[in-house]
C-alpha atoms as a PDB file:
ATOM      1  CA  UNK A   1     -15.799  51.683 -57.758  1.00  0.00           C
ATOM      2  CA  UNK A   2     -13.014  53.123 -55.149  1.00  0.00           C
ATOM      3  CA  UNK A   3     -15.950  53.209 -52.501  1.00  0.00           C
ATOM      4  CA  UNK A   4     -17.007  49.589 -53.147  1.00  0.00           C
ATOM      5  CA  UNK A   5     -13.184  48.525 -53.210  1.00  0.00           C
ATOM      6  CA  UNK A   6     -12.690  50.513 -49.859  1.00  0.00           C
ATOM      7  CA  UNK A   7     -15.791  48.267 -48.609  1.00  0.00           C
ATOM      8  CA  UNK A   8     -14.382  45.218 -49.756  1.00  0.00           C
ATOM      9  CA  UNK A   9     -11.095  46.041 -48.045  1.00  0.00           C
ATOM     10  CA  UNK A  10     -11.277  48.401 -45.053  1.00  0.00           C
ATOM     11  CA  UNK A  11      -7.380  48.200 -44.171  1.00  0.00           C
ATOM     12  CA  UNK A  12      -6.393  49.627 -47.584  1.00  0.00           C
ATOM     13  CA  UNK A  13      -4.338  52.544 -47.684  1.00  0.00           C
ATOM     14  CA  UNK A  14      -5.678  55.746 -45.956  1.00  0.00           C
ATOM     15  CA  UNK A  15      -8.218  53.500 -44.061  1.00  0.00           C
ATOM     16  CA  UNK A  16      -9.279  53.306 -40.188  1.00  0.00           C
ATOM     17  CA  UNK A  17      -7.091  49.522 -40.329  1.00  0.00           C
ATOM     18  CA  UNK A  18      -4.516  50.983 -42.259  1.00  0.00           C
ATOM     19  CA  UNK A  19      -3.064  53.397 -39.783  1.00  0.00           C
ATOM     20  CA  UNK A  20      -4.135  51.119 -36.934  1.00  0.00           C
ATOM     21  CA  UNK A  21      -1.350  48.742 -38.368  1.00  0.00           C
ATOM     22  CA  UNK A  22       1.194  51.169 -39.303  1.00  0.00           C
ATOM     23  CA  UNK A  23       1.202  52.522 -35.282  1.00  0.00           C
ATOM     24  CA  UNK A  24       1.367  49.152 -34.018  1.00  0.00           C
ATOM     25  CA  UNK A  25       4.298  48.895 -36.462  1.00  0.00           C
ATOM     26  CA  UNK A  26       5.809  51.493 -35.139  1.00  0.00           C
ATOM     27  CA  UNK A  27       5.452  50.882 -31.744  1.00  0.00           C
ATOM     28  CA  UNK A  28       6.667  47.471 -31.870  1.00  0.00           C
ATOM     29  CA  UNK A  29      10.113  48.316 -33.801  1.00  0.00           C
ATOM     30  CA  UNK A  30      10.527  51.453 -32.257  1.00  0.00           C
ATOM     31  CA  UNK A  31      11.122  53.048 -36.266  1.00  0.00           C
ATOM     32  CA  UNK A  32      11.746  56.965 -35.738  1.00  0.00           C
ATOM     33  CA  UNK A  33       9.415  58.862 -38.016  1.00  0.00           C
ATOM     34  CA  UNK A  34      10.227  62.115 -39.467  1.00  0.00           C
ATOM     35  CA  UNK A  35       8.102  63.594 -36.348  1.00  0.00           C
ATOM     36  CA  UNK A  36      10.031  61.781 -34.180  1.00  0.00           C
ATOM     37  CA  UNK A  37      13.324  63.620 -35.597  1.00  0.00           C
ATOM     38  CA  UNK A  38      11.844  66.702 -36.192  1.00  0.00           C
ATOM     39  CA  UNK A  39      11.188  67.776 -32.117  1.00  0.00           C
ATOM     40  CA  UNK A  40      13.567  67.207 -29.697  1.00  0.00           C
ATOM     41  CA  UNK A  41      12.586  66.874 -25.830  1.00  0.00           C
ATOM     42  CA  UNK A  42      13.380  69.307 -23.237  1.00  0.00           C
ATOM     43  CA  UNK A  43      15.643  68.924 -21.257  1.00  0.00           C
ATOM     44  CA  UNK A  44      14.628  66.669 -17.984  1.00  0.00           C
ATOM     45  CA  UNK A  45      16.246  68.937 -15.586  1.00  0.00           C
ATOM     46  CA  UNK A  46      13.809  67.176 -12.686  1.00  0.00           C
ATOM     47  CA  UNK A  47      14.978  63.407 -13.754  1.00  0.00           C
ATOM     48  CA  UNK A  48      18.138  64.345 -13.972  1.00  0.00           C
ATOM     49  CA  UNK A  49      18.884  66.191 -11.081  1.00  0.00           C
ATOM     50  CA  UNK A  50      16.912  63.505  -8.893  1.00  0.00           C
ATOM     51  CA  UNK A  51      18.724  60.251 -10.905  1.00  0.00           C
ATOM     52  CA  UNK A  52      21.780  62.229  -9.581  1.00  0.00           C
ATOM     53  CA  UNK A  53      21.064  62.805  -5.857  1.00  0.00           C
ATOM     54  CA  UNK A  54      19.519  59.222  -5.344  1.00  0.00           C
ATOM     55  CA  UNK A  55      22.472  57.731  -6.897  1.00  0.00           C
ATOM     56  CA  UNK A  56      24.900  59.816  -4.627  1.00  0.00           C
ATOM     57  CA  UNK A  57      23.058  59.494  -1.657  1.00  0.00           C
ATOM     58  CA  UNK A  58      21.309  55.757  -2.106  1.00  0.00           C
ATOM     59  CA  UNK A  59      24.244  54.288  -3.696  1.00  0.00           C
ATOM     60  CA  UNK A  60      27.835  56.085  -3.075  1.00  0.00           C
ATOM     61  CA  UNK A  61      26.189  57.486   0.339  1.00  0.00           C
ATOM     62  CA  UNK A  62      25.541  53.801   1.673  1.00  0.00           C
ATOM     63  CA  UNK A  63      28.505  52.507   2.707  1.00  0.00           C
ATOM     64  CA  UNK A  64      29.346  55.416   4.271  1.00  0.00           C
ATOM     65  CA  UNK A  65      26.192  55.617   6.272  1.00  0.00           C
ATOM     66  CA  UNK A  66      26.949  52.222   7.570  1.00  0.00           C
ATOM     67  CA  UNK A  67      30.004  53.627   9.036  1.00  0.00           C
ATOM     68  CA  UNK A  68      28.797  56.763  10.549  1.00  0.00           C
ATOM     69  CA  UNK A  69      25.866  55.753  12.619  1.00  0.00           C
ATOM     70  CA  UNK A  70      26.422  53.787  15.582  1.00  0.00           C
ATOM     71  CA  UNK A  71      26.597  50.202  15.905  1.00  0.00           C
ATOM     72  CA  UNK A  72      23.921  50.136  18.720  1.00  0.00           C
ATOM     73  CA  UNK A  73      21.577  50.912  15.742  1.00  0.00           C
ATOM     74  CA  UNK A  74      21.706  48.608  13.554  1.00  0.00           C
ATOM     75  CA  UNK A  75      23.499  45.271  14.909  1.00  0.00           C
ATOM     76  CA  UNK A  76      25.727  43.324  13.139  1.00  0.00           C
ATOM     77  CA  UNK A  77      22.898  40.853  13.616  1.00  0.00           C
ATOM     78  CA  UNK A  78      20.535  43.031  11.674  1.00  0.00           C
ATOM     79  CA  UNK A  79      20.247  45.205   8.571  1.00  0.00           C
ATOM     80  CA  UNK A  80      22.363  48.293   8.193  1.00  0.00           C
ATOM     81  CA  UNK A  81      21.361  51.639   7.409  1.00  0.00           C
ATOM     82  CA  UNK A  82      23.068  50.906   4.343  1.00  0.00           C
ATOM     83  CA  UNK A  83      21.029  48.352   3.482  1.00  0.00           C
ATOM     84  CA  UNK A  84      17.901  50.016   3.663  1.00  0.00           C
ATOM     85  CA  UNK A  85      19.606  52.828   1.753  1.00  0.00           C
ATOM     86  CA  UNK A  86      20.495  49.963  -1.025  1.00  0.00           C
ATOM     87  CA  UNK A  87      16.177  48.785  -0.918  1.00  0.00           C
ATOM     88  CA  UNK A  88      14.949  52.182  -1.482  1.00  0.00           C
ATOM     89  CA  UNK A  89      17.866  52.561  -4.451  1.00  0.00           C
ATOM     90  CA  UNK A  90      16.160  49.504  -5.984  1.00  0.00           C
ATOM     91  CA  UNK A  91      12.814  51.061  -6.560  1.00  0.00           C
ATOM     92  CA  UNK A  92      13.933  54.368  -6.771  1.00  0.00           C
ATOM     93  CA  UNK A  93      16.069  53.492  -9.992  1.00  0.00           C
ATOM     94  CA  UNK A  94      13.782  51.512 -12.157  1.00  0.00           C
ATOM     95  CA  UNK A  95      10.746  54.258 -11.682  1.00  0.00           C
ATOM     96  CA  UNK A  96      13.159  56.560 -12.731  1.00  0.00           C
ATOM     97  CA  UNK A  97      14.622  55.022 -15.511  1.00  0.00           C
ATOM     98  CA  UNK A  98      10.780  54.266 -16.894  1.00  0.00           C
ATOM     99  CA  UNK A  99       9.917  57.892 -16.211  1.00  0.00           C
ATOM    100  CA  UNK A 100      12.911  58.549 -18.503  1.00  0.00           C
ATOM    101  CA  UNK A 101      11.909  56.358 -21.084  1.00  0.00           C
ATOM    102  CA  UNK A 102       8.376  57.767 -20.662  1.00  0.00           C
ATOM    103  CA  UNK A 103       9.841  61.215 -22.220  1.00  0.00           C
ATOM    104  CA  UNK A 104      11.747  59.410 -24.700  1.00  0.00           C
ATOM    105  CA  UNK A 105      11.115  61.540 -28.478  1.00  0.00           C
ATOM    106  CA  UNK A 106      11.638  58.172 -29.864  1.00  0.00           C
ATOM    107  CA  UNK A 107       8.976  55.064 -29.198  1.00  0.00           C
ATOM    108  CA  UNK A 108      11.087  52.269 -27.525  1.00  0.00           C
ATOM    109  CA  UNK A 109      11.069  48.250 -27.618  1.00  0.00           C
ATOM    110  CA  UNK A 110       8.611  48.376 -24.174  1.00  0.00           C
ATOM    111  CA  UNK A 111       9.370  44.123 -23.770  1.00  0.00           C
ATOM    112  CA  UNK A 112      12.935  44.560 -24.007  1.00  0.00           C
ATOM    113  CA  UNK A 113      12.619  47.739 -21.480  1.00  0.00           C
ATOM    114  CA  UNK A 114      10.421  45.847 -18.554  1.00  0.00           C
ATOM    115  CA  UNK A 115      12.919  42.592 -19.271  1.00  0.00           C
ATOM    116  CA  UNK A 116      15.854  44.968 -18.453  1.00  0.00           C
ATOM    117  CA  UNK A 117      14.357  46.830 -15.721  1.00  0.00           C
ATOM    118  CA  UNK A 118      13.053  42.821 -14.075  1.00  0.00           C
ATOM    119  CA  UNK A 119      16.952  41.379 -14.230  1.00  0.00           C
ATOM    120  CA  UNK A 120      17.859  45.225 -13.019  1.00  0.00           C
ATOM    121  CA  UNK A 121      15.623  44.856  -9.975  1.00  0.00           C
ATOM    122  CA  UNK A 122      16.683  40.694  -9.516  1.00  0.00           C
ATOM    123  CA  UNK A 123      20.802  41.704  -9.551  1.00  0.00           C
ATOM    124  CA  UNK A 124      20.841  44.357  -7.480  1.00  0.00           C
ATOM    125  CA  UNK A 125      18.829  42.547  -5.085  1.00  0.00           C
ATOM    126  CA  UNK A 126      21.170  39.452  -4.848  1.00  0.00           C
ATOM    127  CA  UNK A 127      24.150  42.555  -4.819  1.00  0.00           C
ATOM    128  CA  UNK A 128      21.738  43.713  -1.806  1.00  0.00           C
ATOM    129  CA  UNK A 129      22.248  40.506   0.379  1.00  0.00           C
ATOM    130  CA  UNK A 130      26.373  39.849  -0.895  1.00  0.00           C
ATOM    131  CA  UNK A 131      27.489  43.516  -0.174  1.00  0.00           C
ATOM    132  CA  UNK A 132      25.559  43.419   3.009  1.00  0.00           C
ATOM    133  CA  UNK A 133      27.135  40.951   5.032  1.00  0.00           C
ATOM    134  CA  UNK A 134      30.578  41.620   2.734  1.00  0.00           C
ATOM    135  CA  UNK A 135      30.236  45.312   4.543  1.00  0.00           C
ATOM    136  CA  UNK A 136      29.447  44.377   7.739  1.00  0.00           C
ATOM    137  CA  UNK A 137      32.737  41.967   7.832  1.00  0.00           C
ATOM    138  CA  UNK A 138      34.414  45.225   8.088  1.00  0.00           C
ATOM    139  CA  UNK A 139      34.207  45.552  11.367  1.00  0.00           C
ATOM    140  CA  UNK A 140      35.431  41.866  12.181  1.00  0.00           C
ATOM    141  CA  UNK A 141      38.523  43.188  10.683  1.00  0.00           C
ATOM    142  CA  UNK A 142      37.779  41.817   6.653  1.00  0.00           C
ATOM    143  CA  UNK A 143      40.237  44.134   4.652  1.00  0.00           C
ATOM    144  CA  UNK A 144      38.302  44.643   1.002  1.00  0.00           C
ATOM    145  CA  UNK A 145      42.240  44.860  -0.604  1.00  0.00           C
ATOM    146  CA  UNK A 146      42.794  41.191  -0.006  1.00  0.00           C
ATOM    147  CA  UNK A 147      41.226  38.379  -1.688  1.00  0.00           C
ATOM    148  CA  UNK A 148      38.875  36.399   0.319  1.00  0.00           C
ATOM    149  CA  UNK A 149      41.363  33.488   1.241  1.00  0.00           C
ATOM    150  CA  UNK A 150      43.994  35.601   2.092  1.00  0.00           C
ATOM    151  CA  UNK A 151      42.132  37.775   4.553  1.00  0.00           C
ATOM    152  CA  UNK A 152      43.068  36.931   8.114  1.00  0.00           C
ATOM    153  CA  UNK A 153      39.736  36.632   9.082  1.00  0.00           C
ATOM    154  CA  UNK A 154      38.913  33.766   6.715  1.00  0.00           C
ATOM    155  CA  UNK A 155      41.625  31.868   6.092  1.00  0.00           C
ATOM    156  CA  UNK A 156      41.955  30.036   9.293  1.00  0.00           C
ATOM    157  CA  UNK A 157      38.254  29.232   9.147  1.00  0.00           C
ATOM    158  CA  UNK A 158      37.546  25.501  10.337  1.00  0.00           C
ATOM    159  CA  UNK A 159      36.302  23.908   8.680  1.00  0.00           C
ATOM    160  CA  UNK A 160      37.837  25.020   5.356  1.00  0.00           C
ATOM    161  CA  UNK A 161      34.306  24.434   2.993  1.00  0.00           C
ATOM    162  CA  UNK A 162      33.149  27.784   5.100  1.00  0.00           C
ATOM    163  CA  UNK A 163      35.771  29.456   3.463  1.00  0.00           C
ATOM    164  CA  UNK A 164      34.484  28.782  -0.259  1.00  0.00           C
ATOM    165  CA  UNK A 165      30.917  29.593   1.768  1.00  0.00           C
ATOM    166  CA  UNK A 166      32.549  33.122   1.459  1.00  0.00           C
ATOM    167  CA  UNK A 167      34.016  32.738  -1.906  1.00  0.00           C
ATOM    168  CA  UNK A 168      30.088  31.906  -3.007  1.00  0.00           C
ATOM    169  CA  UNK A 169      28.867  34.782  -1.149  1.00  0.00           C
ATOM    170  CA  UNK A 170      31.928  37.110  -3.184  1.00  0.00           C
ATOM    171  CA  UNK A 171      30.658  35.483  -6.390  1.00  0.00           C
ATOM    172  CA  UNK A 172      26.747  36.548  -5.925  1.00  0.00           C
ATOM    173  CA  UNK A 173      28.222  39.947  -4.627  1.00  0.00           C
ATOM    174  CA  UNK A 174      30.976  41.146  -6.998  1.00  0.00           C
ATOM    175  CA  UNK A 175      30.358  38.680 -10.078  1.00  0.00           C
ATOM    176  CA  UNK A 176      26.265  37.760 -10.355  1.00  0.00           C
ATOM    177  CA  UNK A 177      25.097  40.815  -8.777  1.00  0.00           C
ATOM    178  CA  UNK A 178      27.137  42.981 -10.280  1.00  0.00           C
ATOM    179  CA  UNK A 179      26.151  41.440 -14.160  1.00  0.00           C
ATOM    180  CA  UNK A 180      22.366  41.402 -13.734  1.00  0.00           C
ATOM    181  CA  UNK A 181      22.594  44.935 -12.331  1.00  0.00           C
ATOM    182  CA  UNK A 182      24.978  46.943 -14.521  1.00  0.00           C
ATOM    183  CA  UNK A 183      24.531  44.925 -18.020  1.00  0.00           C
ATOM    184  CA  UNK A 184      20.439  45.594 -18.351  1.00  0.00           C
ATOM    185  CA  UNK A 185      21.035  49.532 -16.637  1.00  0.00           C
ATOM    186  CA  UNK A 186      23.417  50.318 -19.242  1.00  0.00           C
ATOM    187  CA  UNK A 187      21.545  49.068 -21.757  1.00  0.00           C
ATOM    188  CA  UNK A 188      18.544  51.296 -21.064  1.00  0.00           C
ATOM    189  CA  UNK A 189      20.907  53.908 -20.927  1.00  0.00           C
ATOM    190  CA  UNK A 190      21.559  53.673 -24.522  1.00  0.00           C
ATOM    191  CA  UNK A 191      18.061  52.789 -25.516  1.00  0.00           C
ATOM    192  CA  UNK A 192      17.066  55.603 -24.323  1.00  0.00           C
ATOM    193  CA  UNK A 193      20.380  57.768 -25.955  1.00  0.00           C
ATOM    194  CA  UNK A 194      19.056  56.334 -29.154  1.00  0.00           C
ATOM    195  CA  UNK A 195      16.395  58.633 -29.270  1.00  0.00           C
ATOM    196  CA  UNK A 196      18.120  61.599 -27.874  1.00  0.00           C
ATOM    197  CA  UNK A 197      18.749  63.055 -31.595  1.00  0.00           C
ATOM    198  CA  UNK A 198      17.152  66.049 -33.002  1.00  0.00           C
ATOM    199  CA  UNK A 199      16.740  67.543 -36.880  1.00  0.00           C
ATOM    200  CA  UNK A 200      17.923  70.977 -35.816  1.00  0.00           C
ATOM    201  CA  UNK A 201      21.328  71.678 -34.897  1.00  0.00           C
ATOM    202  CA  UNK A 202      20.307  74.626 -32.605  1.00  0.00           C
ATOM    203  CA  UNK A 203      18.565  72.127 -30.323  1.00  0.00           C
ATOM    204  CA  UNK A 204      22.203  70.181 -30.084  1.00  0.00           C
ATOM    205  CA  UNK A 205      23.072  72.658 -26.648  1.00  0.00           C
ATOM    206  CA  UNK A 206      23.367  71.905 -23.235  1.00  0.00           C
ATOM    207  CA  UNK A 207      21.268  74.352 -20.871  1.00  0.00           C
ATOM    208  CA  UNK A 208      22.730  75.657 -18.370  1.00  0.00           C
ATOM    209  CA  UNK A 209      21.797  73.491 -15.021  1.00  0.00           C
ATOM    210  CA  UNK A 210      22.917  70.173 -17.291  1.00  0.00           C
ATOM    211  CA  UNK A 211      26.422  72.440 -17.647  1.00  0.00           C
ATOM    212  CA  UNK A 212      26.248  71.805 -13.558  1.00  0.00           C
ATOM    213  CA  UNK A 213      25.187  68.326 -13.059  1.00  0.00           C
ATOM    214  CA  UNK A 214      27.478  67.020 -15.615  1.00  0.00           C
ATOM    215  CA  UNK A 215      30.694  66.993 -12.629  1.00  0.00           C
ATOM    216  CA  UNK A 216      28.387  65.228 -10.363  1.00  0.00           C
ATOM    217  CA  UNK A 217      26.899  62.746 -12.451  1.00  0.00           C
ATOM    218  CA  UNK A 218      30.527  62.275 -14.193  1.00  0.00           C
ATOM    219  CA  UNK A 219      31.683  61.818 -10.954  1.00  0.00           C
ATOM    220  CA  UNK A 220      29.220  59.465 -10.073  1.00  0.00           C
ATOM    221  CA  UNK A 221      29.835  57.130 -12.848  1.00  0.00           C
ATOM    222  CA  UNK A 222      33.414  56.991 -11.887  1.00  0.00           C
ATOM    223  CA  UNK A 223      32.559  55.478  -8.492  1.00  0.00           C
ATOM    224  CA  UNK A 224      30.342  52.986 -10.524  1.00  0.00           C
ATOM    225  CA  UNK A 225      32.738  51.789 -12.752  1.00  0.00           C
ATOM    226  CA  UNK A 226      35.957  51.111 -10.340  1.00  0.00           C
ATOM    227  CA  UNK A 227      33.892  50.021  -7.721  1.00  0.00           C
ATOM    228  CA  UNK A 228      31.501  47.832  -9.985  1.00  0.00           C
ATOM    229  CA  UNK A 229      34.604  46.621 -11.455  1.00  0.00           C
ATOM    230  CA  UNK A 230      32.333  47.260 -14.968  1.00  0.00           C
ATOM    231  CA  UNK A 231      35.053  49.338 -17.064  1.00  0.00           C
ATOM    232  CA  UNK A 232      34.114  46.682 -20.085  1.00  0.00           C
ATOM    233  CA  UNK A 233      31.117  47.270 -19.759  1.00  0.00           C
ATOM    234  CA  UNK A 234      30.981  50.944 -19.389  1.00  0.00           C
ATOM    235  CA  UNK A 235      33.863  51.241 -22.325  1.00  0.00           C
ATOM    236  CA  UNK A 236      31.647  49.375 -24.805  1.00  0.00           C
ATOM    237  CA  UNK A 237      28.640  51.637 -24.079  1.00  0.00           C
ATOM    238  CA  UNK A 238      30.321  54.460 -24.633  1.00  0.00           C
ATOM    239  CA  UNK A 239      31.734  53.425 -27.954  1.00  0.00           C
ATOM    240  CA  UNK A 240      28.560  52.279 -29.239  1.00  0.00           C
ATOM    241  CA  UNK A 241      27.446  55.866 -27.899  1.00  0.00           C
ATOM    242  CA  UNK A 242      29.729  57.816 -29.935  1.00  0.00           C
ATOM    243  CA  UNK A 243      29.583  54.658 -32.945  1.00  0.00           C
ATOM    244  CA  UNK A 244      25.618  55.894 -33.293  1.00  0.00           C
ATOM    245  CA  UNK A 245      26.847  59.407 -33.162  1.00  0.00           C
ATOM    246  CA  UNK A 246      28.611  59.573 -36.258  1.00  0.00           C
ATOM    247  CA  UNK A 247      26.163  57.386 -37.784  1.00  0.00           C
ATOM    248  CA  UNK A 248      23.163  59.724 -36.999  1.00  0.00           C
ATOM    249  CA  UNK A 249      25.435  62.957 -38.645  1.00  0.00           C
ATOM    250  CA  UNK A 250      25.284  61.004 -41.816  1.00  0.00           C
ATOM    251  CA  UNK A 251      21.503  61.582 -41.370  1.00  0.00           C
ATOM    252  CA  UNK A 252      21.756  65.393 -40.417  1.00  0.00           C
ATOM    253  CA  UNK A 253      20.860  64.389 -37.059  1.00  0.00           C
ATOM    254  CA  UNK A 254      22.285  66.046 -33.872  1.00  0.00           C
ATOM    255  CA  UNK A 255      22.372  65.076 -30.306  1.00  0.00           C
ATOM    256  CA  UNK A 256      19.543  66.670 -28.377  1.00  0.00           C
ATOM    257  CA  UNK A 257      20.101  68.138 -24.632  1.00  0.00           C
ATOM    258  CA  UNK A 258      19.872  64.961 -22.971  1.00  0.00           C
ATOM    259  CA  UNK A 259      21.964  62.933 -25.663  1.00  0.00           C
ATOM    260  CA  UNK A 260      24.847  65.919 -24.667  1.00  0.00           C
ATOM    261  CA  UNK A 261      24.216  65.674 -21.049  1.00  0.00           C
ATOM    262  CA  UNK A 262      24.437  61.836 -21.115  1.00  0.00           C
ATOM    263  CA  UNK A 263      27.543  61.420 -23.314  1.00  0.00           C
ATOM    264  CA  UNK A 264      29.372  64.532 -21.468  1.00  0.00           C
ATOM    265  CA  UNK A 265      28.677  62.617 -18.486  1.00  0.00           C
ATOM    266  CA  UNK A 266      30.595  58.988 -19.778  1.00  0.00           C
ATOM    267  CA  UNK A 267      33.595  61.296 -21.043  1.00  0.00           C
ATOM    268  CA  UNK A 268      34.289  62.564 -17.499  1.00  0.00           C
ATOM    269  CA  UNK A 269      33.972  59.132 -16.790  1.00  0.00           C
ATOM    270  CA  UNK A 270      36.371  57.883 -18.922  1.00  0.00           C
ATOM    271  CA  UNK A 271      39.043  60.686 -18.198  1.00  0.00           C
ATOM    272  CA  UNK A 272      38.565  60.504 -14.346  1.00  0.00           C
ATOM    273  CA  UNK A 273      39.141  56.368 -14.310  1.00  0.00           C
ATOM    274  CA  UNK A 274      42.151  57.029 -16.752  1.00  0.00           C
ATOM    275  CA  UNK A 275      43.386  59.796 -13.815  1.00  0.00           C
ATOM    276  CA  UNK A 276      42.677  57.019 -11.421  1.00  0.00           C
ATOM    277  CA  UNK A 277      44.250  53.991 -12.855  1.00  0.00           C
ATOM    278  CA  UNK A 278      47.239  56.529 -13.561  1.00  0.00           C
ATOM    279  CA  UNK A 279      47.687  57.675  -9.904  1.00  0.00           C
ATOM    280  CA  UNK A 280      47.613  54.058  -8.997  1.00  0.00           C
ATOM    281  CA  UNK A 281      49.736  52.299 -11.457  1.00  0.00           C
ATOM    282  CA  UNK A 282      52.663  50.945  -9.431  1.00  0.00           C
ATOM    283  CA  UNK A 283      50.761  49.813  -5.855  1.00  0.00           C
ATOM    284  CA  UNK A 284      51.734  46.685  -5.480  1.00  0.00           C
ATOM    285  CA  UNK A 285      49.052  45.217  -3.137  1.00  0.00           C
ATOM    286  CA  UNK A 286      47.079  46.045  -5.834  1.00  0.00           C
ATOM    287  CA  UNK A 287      48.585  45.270  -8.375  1.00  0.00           C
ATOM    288  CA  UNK A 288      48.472  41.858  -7.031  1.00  0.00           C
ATOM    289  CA  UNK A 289      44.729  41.834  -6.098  1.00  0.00           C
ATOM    290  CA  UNK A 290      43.828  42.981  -9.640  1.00  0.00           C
ATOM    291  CA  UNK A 291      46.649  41.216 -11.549  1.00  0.00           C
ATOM    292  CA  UNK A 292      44.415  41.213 -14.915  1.00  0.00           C
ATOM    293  CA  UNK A 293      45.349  42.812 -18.249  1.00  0.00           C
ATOM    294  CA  UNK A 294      42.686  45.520 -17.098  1.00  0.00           C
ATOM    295  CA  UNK A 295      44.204  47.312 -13.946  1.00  0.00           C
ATOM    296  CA  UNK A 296      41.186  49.429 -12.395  1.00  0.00           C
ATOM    297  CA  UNK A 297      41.321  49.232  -8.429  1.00  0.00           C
ATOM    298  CA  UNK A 298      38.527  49.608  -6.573  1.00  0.00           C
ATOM    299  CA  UNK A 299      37.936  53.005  -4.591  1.00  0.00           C
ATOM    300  CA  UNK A 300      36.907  50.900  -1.086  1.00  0.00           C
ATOM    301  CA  UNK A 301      39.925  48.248  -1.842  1.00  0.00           C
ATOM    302  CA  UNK A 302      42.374  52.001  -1.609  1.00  0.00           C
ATOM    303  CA  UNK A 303      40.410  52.509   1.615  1.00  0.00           C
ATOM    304  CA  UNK A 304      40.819  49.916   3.481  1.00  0.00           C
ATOM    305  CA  UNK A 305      44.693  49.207   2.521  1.00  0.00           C
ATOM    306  CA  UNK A 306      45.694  53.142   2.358  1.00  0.00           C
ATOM    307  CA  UNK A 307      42.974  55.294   4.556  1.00  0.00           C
ATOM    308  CA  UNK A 308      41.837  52.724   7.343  1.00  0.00           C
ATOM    309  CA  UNK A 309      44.898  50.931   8.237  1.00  0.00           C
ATOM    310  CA  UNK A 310      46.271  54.107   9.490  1.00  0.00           C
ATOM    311  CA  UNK A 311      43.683  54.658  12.040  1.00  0.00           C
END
């Protein structure tokens, strides 16, 4: 009788369909199963350490590049080095951040992942073309603590439509770019942290070479958030990151390696923009350039009012 009934009905339970559906299940909601919580992944010293370096050198090293080779080399006419620093950061990032999915413990929403990492790829590439020629005003005399109409350079502009020409190509730069790009990478980000939790609490430690990168990748995130102008964004994450925390301990779950390295990371974050915002507090210019209830200057707005004006 239970063979014939099996026959009749090949997905019943303990059959071939059976477990074919409950995978697919699985895979599509991205459930965590008690295997899932039992292990918890190594930690990805390699990703890590080369998310880090790219990010410093592609990203926080690009600017600076376009300053310290010559002019002869890359005319104004032309791409900076810069710029091709800022194309190889945006296929660098996404194979890295699907590598770290890859290792995820937990089995992720893939169409929300390849969604995040297309507008990812689309906003840093319109933040590709705005920053570019935004950069390269700098040596036409553009000063980055001024807003676009009052900059010298602009505001006599004839006639005066080229000038919101400029306030369009600010808007695709610091507004549009800067949305596409930060709103889908920090979601990933905590995609991914959502599976960073293991069973055992004496899997919840940091190894020793996450102990190191911590600084720089604290560091890092700094520069992303005052110069992204992104501190809602990057507040919010980390809430929800510590709000799924304490939610997980209710289960007896524990941050793995990763989750610690990741969240260590944001907390640096946090207490080096607070250090920042403190050290800044009463600069008038700006104040006035970033008269919102949120006060976080941007790092190359200091530069050019504080650091290049003196030379």
């Amino acid at each position: 009788m239970e063979a014939a009934r099996r026959r009749q009905h090949p997905g019943a339970a303990g059959g071939p369909g059976a477990q074919l559906g409950a995978s697919f299940l699985q895979a599509r909601h991205g459930s965590v199963s008690p295997d899932e919580a039992a292990r918890a992944a190594p930690f990805h010293l390699d990703l890590w350490f080369y998310f880090t370096l790219q990010n410093w050198v592609l990203d926080f090293g690009r600017p600076i590049a376009m300053l310290v080779f010559p002019l002869e080399w890359f005319p104004l006419s032309k791409p900076s080095v810069g710029d091709y620093f800022h194309m190889a950061y945006n296929v660098i990032t996404p194979f890295l951040l699907l590598k770290l999915i890859e290792r995820s413990p937990r089995t992720l929403p893939r169409s929300i992942i390849y969604v995040s990492i297309i507008i990812f790829i689309m906003g840093a590439s319109i933040h590709l073309v705005g920053d570019s020629v935004n950069h390269r005003l700098l040596f036409s005399g553009y000063q980055h603590h001024l807003s676009v109409r009052e900059n010298p350079i602009i505001k006599n502009l004839k006639p005066e439509t080229l000038i919101d020409s400029f306030e369009l190509l600010y808007y695709y730069d610091e507004y549009l770019g800067h949305c596409m790009w930060y709103i889908p990478f920090f979601l990933i980000l905590f995609m991914y942290f959502s599976g960073c939790f293991t069973a055992s609490k004496a899997e919840s430690l940091m190894p020793g070479p996450a102990l190191l990168l911590v600084a720089p990748s604290g560091l890092y995130y700094w520069y992303l958030v005052t110069e992204g102008q992104i501190f809602i964004l990057f507040i919010f994450t980390f809430f929800a990151m510590l709000a799924l925390v304490l939610h997980q301990q209710r289960k007896r779950l524990f941050l793995d390696s990763n989750g610690l390295f990741l969240l260590s990371s944001f907390a640096l974050t946090l207490l080096l923009v607070a250090l920042w915002v403190a050290w800044l507090w009463n600069d008038p210019v700006l104040r006035k350039k970033y008269p919102g209830v949120i006060y976080v200057p941007e790092p190359w707005a200091f530069y050019t009012l504080h650091v290049s004006s003196r030379h």
